[in-house]
Structure formats: C-alpha cells, structure tokens
C-alpha atoms as a PDB file:
ATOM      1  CA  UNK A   1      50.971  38.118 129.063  1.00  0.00           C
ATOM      2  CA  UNK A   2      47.401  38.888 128.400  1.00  0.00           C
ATOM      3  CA  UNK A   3      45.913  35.064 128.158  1.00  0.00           C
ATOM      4  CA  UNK A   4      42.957  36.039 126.377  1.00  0.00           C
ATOM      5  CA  UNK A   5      44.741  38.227 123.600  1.00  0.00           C
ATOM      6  CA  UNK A   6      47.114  35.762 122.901  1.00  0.00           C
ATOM      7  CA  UNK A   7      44.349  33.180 122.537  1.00  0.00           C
ATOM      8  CA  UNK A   8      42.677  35.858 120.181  1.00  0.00           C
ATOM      9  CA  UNK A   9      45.846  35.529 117.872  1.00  0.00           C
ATOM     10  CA  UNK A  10      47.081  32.079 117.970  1.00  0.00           C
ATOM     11  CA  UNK A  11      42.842  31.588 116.751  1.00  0.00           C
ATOM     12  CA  UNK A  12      43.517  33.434 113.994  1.00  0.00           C
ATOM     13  CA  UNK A  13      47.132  31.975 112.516  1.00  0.00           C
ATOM     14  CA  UNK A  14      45.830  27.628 113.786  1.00  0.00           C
ATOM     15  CA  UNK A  15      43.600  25.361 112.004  1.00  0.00           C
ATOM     16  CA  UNK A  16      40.890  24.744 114.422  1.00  0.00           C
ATOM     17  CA  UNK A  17      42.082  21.058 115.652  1.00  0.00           C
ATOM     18  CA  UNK A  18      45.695  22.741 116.425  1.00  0.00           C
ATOM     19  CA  UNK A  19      44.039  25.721 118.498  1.00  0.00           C
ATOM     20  CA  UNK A  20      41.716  23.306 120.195  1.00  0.00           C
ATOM     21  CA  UNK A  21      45.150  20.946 121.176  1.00  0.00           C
ATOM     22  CA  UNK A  22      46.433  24.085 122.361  1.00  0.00           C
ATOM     23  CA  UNK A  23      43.688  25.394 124.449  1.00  0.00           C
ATOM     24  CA  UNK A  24      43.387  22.042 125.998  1.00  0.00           C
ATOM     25  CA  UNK A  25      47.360  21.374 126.598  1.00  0.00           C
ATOM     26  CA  UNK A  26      47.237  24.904 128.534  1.00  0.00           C
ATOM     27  CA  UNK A  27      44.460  23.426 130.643  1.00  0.00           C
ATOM     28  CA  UNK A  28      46.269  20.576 131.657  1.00  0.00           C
ATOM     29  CA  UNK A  29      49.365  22.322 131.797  1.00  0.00           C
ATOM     30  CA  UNK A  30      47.484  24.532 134.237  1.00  0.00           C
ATOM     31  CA  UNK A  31      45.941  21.834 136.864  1.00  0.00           C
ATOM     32  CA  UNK A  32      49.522  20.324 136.339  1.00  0.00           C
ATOM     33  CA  UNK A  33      51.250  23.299 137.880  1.00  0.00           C
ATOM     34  CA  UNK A  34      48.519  23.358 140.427  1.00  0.00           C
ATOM     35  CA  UNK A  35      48.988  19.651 141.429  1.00  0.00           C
ATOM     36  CA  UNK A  36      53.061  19.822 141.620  1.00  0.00           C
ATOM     37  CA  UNK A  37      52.936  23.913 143.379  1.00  0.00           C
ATOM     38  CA  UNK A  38      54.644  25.265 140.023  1.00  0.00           C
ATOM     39  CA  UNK A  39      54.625  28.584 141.214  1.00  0.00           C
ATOM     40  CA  UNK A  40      53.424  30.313 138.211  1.00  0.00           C
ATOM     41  CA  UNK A  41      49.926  28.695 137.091  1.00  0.00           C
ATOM     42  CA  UNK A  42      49.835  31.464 134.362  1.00  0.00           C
ATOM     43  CA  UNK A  43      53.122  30.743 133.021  1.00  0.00           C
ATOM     44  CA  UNK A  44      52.305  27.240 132.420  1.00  0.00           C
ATOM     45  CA  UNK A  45      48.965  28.259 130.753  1.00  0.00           C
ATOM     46  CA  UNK A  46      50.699  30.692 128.149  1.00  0.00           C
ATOM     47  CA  UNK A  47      53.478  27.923 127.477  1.00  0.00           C
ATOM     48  CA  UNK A  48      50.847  25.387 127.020  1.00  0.00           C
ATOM     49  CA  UNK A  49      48.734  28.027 124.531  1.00  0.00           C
ATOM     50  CA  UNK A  50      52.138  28.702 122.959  1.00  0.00           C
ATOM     51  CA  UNK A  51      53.694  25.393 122.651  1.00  0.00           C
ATOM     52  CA  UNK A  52      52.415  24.470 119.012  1.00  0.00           C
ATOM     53  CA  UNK A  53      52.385  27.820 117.237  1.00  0.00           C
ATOM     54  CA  UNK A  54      54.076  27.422 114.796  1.00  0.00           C
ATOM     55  CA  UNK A  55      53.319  23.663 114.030  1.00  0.00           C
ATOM     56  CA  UNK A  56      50.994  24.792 111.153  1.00  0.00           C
ATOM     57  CA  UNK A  57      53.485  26.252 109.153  1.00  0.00           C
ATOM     58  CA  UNK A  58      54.956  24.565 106.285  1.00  0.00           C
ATOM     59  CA  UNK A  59      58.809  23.344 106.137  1.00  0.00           C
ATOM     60  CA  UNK A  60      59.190  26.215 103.486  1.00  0.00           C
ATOM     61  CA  UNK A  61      58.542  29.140 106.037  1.00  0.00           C
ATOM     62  CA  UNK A  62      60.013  27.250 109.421  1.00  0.00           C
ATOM     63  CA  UNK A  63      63.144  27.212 107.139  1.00  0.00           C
ATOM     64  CA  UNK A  64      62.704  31.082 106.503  1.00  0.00           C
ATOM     65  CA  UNK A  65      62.173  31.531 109.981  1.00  0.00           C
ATOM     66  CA  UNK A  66      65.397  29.957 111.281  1.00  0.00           C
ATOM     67  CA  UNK A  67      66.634  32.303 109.130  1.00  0.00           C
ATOM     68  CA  UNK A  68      64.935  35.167 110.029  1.00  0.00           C
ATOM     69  CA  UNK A  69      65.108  34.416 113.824  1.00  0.00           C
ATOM     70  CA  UNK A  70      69.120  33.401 113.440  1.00  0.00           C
ATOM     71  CA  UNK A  71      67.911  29.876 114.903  1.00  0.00           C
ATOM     72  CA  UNK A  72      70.469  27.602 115.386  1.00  0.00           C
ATOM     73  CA  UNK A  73      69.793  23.950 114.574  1.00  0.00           C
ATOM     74  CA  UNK A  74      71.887  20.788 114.375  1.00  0.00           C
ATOM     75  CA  UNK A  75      72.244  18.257 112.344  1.00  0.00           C
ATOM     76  CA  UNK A  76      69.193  15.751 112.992  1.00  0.00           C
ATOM     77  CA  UNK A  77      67.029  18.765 113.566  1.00  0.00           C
ATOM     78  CA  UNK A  78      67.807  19.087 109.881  1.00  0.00           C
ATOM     79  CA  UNK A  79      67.020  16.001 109.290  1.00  0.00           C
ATOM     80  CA  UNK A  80      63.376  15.676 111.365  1.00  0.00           C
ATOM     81  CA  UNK A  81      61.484  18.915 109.864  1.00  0.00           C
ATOM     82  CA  UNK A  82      58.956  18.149 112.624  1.00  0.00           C
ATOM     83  CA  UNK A  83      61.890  18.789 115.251  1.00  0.00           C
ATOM     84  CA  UNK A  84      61.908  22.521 113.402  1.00  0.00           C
ATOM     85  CA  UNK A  85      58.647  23.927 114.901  1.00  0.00           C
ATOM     86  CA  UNK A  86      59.472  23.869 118.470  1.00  0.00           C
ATOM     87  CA  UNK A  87      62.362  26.284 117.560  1.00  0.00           C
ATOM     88  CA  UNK A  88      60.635  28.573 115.482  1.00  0.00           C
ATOM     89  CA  UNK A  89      57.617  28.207 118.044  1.00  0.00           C
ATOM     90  CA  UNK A  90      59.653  29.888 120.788  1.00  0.00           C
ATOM     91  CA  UNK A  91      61.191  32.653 118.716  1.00  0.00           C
ATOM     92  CA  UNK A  92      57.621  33.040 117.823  1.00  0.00           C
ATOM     93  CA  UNK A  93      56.198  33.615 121.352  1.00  0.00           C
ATOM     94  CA  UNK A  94      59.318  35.819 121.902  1.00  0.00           C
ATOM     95  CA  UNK A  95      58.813  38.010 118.705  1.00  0.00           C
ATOM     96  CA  UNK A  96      55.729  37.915 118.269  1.00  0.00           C
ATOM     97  CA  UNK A  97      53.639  37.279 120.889  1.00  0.00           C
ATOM     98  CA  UNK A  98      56.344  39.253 123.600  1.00  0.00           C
ATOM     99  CA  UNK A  99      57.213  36.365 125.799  1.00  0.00           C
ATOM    100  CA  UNK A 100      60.193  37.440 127.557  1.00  0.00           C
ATOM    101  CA  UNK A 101      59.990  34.592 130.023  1.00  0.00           C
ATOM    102  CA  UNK A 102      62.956  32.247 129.084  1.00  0.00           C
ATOM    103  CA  UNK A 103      61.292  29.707 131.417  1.00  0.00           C
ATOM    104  CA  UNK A 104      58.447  29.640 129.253  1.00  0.00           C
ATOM    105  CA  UNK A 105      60.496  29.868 125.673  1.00  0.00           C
ATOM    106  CA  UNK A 106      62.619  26.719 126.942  1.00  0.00           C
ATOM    107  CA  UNK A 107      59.529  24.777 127.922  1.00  0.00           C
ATOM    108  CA  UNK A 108      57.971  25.510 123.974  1.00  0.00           C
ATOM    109  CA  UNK A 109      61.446  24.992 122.544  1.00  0.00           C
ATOM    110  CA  UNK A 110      61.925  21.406 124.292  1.00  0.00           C
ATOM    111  CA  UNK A 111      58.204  20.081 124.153  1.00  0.00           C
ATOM    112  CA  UNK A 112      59.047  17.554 121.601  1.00  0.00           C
ATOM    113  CA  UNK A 113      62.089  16.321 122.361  1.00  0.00           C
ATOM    114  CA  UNK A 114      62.319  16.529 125.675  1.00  0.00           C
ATOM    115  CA  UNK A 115      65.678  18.031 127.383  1.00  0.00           C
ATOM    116  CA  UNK A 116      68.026  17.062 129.982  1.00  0.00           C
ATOM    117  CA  UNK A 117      67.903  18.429 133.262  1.00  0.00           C
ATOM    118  CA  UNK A 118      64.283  19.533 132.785  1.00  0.00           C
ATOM    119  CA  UNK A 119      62.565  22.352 134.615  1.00  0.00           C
ATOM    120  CA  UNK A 120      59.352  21.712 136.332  1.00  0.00           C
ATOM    121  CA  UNK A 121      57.992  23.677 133.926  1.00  0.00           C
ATOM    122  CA  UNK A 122      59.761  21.999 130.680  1.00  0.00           C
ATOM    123  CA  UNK A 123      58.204  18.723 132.164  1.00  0.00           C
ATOM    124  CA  UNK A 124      54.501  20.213 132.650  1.00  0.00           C
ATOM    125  CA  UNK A 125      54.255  21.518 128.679  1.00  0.00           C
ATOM    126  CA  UNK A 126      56.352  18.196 127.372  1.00  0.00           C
ATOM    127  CA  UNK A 127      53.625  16.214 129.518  1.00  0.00           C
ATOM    128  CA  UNK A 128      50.321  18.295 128.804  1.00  0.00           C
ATOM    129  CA  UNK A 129      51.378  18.286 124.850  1.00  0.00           C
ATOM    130  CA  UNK A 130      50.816  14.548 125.154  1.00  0.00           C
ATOM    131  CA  UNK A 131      47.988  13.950 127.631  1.00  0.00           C
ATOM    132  CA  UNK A 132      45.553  16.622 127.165  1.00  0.00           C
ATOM    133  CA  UNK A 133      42.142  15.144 126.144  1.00  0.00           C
ATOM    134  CA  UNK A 134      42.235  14.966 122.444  1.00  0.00           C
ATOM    135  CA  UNK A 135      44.955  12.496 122.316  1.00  0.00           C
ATOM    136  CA  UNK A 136      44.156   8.966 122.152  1.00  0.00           C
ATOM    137  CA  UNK A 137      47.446   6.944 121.364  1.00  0.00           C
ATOM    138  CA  UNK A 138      47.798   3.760 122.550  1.00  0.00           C
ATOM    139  CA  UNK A 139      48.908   4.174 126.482  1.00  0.00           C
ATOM    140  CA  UNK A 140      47.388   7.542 127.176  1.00  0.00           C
ATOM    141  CA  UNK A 141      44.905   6.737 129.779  1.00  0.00           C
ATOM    142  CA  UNK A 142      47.575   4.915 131.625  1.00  0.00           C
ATOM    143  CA  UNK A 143      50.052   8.030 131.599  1.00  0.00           C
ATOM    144  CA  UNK A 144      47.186  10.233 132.694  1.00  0.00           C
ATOM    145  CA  UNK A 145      46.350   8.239 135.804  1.00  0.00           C
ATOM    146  CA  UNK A 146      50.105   8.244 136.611  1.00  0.00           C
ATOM    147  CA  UNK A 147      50.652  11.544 136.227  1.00  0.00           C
ATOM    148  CA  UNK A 148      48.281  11.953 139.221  1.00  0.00           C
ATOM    149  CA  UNK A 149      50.704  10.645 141.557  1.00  0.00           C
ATOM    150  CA  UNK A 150      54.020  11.295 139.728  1.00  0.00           C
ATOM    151  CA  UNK A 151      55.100  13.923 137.216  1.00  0.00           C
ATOM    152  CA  UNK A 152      58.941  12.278 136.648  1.00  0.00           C
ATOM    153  CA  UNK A 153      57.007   8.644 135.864  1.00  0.00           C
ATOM    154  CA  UNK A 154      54.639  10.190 133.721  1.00  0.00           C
ATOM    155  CA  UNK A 155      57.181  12.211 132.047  1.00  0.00           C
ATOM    156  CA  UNK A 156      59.372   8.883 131.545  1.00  0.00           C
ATOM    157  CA  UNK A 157      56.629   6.787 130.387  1.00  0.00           C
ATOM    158  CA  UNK A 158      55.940   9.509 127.585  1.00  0.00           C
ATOM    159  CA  UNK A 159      59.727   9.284 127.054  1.00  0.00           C
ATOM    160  CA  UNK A 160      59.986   5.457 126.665  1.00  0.00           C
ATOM    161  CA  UNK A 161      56.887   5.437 124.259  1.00  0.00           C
ATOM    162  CA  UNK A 162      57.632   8.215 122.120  1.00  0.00           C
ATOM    163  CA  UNK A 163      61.718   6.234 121.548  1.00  0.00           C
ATOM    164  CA  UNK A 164      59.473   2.699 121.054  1.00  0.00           C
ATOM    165  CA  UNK A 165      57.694   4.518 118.295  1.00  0.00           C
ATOM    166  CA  UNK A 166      60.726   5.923 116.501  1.00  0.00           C
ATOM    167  CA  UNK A 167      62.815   2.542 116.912  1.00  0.00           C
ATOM    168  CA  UNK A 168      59.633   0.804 115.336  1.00  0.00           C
ATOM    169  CA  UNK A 169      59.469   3.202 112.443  1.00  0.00           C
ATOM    170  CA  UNK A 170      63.212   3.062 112.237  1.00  0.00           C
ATOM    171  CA  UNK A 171      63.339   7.205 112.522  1.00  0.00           C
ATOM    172  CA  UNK A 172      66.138   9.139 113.694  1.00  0.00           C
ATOM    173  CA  UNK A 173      66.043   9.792 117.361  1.00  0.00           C
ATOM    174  CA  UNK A 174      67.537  13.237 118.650  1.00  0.00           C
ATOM    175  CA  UNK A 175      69.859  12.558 121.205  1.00  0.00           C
ATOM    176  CA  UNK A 176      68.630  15.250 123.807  1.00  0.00           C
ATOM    177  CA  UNK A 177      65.615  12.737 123.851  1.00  0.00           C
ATOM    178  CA  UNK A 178      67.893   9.856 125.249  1.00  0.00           C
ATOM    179  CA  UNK A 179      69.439  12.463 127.324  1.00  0.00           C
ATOM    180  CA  UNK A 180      66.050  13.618 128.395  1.00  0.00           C
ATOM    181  CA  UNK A 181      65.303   9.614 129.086  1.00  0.00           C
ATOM    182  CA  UNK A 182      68.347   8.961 130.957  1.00  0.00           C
ATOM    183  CA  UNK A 183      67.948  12.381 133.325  1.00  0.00           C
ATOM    184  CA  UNK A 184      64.510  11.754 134.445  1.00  0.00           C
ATOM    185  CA  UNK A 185      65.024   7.638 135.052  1.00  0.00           C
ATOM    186  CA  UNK A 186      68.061   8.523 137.248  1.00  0.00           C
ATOM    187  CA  UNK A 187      65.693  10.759 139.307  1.00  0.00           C
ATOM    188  CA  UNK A 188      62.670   7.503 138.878  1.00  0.00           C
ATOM    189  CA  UNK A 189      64.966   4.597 139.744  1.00  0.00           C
ATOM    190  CA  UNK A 190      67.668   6.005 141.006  1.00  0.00           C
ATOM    191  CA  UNK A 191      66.655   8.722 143.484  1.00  0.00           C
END
C-alpha cells in the first residue's frame, strides 16, 4: 500500500475538490487512529484516500461497475444512486488499487451509511468523511470538538444529523443507517 502511488492515481481519475476531500479525510482519519490507538495509522490513511474514489463517476458507469464487479445491492441502494459509490469504491480499491485489507474495503464500503456493529476503523473513515476541514455544514465545529473526547458521540451526532437531513428532505433512509444509529447509542447511553 504505497501511500504516495495511490495518491498519484486517485489525482489523476478526481476532480480537484474530490482529491483535496480525500487527502484531507486521510489526514484526519490518520490523527483519528492516533488519538483512539487504532493500531494501523496507515490503514486508516489509505481508507481515508480511498473512501470517495469512485464518487466522480456517473450513475451510468457505477451501474456498469456493479456489474462488472458482481456487486450486490438492495433495494434502496437502487433507489439512492449516491448509496452506489461506496460499493463500487471498495471493489475499486480492491481491483484496482490492490487493497486486500477487508478492514479497509468495509470501512470505504460503509462510509456513507454507516453500519452496525462498526469497527474502529469503519467509525474513523465514516467520521473523517464528515469532519475533515473542507466541510462546513451546519454542526461541524461542534462534532469536531467532540470527537476530541469521544469517537462513539461524535460518530452518533454525525448519525442523528445526517437522518434529520433525510427526514427533512423526505428521502429514503437505508436501514443499516438506523441500525448504525441504534448500535452506537446503545454503546453512548447505554454502556
């Protein structure tokens, strides 16, 4: 896993906002697996360069690509084409990019949605996708200063924000999210 070639590639096939969100969610990613002794800074880096690389693609080649990969999908996924490039994102870095890791392909396949039972590394790329410093949705800063103290409360506030947001839109909500929700607020409230 050769950081610098894969950053080399993933340049070439991003625009330049998506590679820059990508560079900086592996740097979070990074100090996050510092701060909570993941014990594989490295492997949080590559999952956090990895996470979005196939989010440039159009719906016309992530649907050739679940093909091609022999993806399966569900129902809503079907429904959500966004939901489409976290899938195709991990076959990618398997494929493509050589990631055998299947920590690492399970953290890029459940960045945006979240999973249940969530590895310490599955919470570390679902939370850097969302803090890192070029997002500025509403609730950010406050979800950055409590992921200092607490990776589970920062992972549920990104959780209960993210389901606000689709209920206010009136979008379909995957439910691996609400399992995702439900898992980590057992561990928050519960524990």
């Amino acid at each position: 896993m050769d950081i610098e070639l894969i950053k080399i590639r993933l340049r070439e096939m991003m625009s330049k906002e998506r590679f820059d969100h990508s560079i900086n969610a592996s740097q979070v990613a990074r100090k996050l697996a510092l701060k909570y002794n993941y014990h594989d800074v490295n492997k949080a880096e590559v999952a956090g360069l990895l996470h979005d690389c196939a989010k440039d693609l159009d719906y016309s080649t992530l649907e050739k690509m679940i093909v091609k990969y022999n993806i399966k999908t569900d129902e809503i996924i079907r429904k959500i084409p966004k939901l489409l490039h976290p899938l195709v994102g991990a076959a990618m870095a398997e494929k493509e990019f050589n990631i055998q890791d299947p920590a690492i392909l399970k953290a890029i396949r459940s960045h945006s949605t979240g999973t249940s039972q969530m590895s310490l590394l599955d919470k570390i790329i679902y939370l850097s996708d969302k803090i890192e410093p070029l997002r500025n949705n509403d609730g950010v800063e406050e979800t950055r200063k409590i992921a200092e103290f607490s990776l589970d409360k920062a992972v549920l506030k990104v959780l209960d924000s993210g389901l606000l947001y689709l209920i206010s839109k009136g979008s379909l909500i995957h439910p691996v999210t609400i399992e995702a929700r439900n898992d980590i607020l057992s561990k928050v409230v519960f524990a």
